[in-house]
N, C-alpha and C. Protein backbone atom coordinates (compact mmCIF):
# COMPACT_ATOMS: atom_id res chain seq x y z
N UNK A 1 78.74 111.44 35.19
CA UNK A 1 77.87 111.97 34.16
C UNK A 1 77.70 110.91 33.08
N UNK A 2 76.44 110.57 32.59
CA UNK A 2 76.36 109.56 31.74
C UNK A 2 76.92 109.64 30.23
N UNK A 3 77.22 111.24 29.85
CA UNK A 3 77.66 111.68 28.76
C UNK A 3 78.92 112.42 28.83
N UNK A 4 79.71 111.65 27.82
CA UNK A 4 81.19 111.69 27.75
C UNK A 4 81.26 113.81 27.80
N UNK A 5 82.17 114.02 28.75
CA UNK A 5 82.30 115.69 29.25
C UNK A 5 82.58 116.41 27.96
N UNK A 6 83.36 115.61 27.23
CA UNK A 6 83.90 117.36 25.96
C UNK A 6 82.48 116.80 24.79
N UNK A 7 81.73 116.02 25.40
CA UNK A 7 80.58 116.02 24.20
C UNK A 7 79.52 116.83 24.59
N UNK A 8 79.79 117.64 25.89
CA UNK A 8 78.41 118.39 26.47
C UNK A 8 79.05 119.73 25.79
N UNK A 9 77.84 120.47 25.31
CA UNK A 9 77.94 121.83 25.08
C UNK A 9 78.17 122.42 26.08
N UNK A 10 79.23 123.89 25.94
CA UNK A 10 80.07 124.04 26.73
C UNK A 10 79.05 125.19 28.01
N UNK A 11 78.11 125.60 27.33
CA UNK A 11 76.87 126.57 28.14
C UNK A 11 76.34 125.32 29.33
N UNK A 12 76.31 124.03 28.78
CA UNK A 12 75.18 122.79 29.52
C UNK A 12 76.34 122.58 30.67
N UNK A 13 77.54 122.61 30.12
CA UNK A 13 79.03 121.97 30.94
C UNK A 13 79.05 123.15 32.27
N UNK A 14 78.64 124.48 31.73
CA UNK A 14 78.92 125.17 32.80
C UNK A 14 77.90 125.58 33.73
N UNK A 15 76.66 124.68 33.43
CA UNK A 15 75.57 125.22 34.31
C UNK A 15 75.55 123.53 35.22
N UNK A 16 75.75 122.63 34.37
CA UNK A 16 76.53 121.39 35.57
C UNK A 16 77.40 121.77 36.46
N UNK A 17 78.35 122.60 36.23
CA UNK A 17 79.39 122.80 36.59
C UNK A 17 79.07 123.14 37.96
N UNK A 18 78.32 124.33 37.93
CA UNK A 18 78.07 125.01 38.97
C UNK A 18 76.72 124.84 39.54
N UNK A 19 76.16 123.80 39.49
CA UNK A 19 75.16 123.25 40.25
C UNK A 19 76.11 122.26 40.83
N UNK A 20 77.59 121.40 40.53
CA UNK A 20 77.79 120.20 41.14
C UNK A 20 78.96 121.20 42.56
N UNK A 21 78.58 122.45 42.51
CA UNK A 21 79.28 122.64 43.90
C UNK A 21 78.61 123.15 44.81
N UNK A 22 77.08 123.50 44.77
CA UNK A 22 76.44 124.38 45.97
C UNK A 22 75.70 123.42 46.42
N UNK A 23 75.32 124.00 47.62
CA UNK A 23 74.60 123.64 48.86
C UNK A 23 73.14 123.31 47.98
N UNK A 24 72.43 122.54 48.72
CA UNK A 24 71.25 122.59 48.67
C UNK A 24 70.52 123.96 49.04
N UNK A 25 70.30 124.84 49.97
CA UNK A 25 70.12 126.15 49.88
C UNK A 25 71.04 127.02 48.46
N UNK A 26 71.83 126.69 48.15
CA UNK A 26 72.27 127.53 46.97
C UNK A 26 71.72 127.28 45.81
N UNK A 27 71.64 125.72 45.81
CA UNK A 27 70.61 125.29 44.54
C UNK A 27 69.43 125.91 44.80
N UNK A 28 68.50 126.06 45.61
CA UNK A 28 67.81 126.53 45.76
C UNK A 28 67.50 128.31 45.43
N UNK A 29 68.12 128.89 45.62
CA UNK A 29 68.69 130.49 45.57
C UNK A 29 68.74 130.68 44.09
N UNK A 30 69.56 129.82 43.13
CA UNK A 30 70.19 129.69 41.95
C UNK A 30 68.75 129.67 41.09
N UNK A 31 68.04 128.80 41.88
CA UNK A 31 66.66 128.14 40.86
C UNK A 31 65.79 129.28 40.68
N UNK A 32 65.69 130.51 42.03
CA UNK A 32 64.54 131.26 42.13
C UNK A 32 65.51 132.28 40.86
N UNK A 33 66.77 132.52 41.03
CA UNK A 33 67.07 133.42 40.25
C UNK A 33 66.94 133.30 38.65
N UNK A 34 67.12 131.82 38.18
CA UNK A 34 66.73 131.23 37.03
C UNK A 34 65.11 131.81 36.75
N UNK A 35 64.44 130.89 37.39
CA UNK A 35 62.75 131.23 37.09
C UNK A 35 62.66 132.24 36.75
N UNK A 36 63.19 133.47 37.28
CA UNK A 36 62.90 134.77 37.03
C UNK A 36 63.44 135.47 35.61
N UNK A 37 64.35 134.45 35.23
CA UNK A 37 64.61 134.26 33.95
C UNK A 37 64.11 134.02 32.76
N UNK A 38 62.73 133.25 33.16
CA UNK A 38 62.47 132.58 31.72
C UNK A 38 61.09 133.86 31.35
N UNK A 39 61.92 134.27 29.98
CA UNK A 39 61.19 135.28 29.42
C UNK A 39 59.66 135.33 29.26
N UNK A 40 59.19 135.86 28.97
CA UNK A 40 57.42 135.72 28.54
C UNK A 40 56.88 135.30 27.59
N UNK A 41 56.11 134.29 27.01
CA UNK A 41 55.72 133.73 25.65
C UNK A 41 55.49 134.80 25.18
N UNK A 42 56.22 134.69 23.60
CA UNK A 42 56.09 135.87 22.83
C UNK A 42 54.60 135.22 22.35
N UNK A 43 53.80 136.81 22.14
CA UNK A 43 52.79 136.97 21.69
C UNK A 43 51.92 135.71 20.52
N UNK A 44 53.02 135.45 19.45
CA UNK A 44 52.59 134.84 18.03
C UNK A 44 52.79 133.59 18.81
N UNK A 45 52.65 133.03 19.53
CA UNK A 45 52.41 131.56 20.57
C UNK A 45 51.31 131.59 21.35
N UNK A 46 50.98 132.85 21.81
CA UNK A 46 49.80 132.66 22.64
C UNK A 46 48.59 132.24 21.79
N UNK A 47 48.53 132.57 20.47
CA UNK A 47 46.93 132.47 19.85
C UNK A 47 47.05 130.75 18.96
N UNK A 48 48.09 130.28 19.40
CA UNK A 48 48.33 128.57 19.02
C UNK A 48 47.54 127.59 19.96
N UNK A 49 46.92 126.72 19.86
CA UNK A 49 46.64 125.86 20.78
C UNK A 49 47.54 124.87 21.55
N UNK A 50 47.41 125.64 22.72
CA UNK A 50 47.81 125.04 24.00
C UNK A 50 48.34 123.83 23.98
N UNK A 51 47.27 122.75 23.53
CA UNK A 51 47.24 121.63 24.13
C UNK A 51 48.31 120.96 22.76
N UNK A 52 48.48 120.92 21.52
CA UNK A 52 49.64 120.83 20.97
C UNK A 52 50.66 120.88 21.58
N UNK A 53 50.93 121.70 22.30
CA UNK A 53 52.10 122.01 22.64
C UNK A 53 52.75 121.83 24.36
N UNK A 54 51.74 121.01 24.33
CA UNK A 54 51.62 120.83 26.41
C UNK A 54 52.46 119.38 26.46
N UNK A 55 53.28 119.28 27.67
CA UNK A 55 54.01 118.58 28.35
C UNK A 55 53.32 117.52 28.67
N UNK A 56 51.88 116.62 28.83
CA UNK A 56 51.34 115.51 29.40
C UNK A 56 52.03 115.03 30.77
N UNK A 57 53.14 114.64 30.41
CA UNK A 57 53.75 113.94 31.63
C UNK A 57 54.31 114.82 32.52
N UNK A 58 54.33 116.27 32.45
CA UNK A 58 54.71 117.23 33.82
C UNK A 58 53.46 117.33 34.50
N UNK A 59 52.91 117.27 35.71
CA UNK A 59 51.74 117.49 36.32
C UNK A 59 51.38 119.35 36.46
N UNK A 60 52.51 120.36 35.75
CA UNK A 60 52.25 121.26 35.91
C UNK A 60 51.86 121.76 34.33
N UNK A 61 50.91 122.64 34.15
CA UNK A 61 50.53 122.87 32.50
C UNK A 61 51.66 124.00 32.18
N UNK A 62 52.50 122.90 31.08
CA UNK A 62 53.32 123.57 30.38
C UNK A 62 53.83 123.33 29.31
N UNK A 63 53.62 124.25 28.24
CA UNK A 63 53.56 124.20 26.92
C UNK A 63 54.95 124.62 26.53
N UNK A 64 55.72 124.18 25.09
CA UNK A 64 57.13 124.18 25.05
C UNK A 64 57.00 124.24 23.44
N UNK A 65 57.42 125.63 22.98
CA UNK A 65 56.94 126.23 21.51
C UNK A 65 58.60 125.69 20.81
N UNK A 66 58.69 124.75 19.54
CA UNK A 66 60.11 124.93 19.28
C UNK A 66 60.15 125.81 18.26
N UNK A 67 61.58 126.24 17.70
CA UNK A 67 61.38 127.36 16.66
C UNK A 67 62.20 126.90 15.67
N UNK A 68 62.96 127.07 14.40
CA UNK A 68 63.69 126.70 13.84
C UNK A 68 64.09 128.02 12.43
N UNK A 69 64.87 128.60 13.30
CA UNK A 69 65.50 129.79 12.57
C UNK A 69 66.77 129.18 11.20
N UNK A 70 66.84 130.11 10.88
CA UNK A 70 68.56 130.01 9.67
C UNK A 70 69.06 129.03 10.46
N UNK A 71 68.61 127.47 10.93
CA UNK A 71 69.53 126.39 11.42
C UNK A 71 69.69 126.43 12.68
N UNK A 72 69.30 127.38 13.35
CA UNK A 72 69.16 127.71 14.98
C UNK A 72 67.73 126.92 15.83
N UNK A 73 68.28 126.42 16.68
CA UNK A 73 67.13 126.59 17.56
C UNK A 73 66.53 127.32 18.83
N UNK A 74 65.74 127.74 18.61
CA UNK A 74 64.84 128.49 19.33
C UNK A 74 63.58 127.83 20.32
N UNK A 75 63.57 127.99 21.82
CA UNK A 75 62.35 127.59 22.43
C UNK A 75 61.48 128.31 23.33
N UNK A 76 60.51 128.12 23.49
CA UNK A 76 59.81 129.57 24.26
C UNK A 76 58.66 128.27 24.98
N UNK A 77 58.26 128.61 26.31
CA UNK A 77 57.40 128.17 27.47
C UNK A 77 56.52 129.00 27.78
N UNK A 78 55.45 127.83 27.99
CA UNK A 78 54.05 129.41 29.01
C UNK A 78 54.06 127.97 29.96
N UNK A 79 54.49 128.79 31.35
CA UNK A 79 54.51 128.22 32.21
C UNK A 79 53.82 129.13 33.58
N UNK A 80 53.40 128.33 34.13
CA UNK A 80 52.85 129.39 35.38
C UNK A 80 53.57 130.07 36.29
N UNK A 81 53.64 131.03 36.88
CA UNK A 81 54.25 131.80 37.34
C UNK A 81 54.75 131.15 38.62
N UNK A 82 53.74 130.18 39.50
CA UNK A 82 54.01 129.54 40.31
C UNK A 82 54.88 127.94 40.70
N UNK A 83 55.46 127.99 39.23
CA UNK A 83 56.36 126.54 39.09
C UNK A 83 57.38 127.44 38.84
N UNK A 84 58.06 127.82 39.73
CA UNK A 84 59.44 127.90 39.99
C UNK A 84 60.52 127.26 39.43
N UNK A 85 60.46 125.92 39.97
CA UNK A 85 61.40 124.82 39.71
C UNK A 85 61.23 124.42 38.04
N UNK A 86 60.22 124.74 37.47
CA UNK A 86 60.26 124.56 35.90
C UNK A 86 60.45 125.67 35.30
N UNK A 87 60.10 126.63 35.74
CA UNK A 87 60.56 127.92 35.43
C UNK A 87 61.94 127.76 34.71
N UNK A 88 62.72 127.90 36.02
CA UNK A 88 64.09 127.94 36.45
C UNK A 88 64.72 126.65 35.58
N UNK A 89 64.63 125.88 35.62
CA UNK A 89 64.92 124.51 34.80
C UNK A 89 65.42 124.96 32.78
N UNK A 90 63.61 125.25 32.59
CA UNK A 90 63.48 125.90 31.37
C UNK A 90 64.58 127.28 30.64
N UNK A 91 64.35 128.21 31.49
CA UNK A 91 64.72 128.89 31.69
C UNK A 91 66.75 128.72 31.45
N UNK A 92 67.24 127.84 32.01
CA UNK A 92 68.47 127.87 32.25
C UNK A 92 68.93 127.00 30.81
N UNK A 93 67.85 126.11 30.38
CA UNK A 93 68.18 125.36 29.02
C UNK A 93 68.26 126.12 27.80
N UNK A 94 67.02 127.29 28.15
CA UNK A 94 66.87 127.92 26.68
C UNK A 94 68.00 128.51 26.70
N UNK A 95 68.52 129.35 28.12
CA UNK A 95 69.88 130.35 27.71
C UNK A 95 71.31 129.99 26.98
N UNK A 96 71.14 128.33 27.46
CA UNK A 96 72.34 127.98 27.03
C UNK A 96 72.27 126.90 25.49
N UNK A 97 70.83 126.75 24.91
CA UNK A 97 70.51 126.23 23.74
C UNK A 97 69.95 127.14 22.76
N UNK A 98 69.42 127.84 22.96
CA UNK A 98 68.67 129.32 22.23
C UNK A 98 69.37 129.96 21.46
N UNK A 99 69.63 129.57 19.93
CA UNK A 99 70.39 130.11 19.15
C UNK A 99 71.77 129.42 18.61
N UNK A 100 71.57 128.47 18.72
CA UNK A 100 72.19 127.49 18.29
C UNK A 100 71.62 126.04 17.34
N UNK A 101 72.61 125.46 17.38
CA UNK A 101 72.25 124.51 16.36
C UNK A 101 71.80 123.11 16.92
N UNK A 102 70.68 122.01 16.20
CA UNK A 102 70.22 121.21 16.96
C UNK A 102 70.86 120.37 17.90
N UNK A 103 71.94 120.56 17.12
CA UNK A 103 72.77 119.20 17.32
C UNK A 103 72.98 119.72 19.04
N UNK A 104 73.71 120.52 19.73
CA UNK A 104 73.32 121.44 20.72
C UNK A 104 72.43 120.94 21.93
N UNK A 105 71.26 120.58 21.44
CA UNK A 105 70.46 120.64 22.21
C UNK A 105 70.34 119.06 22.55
N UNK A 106 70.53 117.93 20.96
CA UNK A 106 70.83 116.43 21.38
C UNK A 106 72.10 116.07 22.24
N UNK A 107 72.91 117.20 22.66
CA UNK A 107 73.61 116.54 23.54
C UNK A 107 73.94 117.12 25.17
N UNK A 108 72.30 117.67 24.95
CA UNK A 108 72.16 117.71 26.74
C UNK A 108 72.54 116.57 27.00
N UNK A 109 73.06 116.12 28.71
CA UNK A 109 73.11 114.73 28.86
C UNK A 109 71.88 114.22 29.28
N UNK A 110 71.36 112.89 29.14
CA UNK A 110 70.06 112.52 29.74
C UNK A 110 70.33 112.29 30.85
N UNK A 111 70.93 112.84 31.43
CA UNK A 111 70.99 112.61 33.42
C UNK A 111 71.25 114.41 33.84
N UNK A 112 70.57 115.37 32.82
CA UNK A 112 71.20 116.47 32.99
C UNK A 112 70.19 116.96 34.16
N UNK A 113 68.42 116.65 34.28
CA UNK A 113 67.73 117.09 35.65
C UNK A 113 68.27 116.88 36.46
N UNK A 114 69.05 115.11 36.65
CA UNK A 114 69.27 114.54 37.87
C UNK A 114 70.33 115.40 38.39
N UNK A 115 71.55 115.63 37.50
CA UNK A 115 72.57 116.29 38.02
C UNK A 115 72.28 117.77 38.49
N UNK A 116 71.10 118.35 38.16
CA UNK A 116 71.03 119.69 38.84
C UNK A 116 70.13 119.36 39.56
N UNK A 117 68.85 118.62 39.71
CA UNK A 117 68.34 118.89 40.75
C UNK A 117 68.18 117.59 42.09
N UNK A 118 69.38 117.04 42.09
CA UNK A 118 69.49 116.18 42.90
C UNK A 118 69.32 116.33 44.28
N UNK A 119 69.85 117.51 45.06
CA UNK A 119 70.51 118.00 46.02
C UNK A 119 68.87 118.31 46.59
N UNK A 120 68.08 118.68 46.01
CA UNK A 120 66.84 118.71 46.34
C UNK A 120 65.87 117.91 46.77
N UNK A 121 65.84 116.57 45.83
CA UNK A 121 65.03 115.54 46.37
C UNK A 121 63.91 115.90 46.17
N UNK A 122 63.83 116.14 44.48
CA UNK A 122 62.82 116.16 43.76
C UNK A 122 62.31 115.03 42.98
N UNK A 123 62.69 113.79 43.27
CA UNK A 123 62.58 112.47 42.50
C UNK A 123 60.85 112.79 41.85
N UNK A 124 59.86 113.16 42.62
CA UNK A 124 58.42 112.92 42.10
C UNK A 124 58.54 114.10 41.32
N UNK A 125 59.40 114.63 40.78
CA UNK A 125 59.44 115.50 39.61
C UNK A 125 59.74 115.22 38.42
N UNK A 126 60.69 114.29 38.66
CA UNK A 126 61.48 114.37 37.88
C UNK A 126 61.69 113.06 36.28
N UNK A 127 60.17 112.98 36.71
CA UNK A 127 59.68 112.49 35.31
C UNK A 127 58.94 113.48 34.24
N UNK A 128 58.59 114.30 34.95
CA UNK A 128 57.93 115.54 34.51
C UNK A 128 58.88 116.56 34.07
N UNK A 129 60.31 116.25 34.30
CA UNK A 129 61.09 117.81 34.47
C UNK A 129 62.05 116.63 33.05
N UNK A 130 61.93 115.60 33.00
CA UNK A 130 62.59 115.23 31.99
C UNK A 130 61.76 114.62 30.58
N UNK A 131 60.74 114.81 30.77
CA UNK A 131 59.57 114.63 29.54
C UNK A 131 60.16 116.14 28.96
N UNK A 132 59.83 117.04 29.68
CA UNK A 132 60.09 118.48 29.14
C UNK A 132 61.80 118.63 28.22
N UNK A 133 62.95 118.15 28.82
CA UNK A 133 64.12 117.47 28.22
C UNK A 133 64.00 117.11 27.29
N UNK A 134 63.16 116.19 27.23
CA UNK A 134 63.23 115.07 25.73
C UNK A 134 62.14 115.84 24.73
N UNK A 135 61.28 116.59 25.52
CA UNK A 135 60.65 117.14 23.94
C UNK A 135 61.73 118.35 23.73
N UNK A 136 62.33 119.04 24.15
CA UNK A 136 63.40 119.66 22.81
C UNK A 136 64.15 118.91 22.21
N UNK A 137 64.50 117.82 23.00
CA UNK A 137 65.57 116.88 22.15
C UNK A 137 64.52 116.15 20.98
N UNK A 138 63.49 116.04 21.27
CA UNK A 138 62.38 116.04 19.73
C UNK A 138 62.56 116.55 18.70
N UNK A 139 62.01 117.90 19.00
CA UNK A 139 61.88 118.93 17.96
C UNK A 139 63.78 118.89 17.48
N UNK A 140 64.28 119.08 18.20
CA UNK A 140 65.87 118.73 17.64
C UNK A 140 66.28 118.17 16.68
N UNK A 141 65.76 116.97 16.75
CA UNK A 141 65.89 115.72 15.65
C UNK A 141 65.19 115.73 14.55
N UNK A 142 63.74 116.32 14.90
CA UNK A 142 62.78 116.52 13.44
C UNK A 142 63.70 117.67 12.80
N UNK A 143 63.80 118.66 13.48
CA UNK A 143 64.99 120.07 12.88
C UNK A 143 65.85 119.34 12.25
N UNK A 144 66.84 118.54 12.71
CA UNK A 144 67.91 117.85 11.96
C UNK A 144 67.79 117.13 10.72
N UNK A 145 66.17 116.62 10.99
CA UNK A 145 66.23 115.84 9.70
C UNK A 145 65.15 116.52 8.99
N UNK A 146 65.19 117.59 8.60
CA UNK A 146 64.48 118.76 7.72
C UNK A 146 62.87 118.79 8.43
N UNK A 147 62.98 118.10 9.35
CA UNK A 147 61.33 118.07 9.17
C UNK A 147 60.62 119.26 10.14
N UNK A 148 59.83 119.22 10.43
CA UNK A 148 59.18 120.21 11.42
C UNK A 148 58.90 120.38 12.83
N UNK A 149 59.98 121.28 13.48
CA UNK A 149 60.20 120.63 14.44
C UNK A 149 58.91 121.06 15.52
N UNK A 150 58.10 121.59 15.24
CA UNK A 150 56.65 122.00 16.32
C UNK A 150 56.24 120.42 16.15
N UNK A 151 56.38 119.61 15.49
CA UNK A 151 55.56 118.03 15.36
C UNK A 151 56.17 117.51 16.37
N UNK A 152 56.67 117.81 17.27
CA UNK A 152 57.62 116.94 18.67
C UNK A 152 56.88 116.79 19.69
């Protein structure tokens, strides 16, 4: 792992955890059950423009709302029903960053796609599945340093 272990948040530590022991069919199984996870853009996001808030470098259209509560961060996706694998991705980050503090979210590891979705042999993804990575770790940093974190 490229990031020292007791510096990963302990939600990120345990969803490594248990992606670094299943099968490729289990990763697989794990992912559909994730996707099905990632909640529905709340309403007060839908009437924002899209394209603010869109991914460029994922080839799938997906928009990534940050929030910035009492010091918490908060993230919400409109993603298509038919990207699974970002679904599920998304989905498994917000549960374990969602309500917490930025700092949190800067220490996903940056090898954290590779380590879950390796087993797959998603490489032509996975510039797209880590653009999406680095814009929370955006909005993170603008959060940290008072500023606004939708500018990410």
């Amino acid at each position: 792992m490229a990031t020292e272990v007791s510096q990963v948040p302990p939600a990120i530590r345990k969803i490594l955890n248990r992606f670094a022991t299943l099968s490729p069919d289990l990763v697989r199984q794990a992912l559909v059950q994730y996707s099905n996870r990632l909640p529905p853009l709340p309403d007060r996001f839908q009437v924002l423009d899209l394209e603010k808030y869109r991914v460029h470098e994922c080839q799938t259209p997906v928009a990534i709302f940050p929030e910035l509560k009492d010091g918490k961060m908060y993230f919400y996706a409109d993603v298509p029903q038919g990207a699974p694998t970002i679904r599920a991705l998304l989905a498994m980050i917000f549960e374990a960053v969602n309500g917490e503090p930025p700092e949190t979210v800067l220490a996903i590891p940056s090898d954290f796609v590779r380590l879950v979705m390796d087993k797959l042999g998603l490489g032509t993804r996975e510039v797209g599945l880590n653009a999406m990575v680095h814009r929370l770790k955006m909005a993170a940093s603008l959060a940290l340093a008072g500023e606004d974190p939708t500018a990410a």
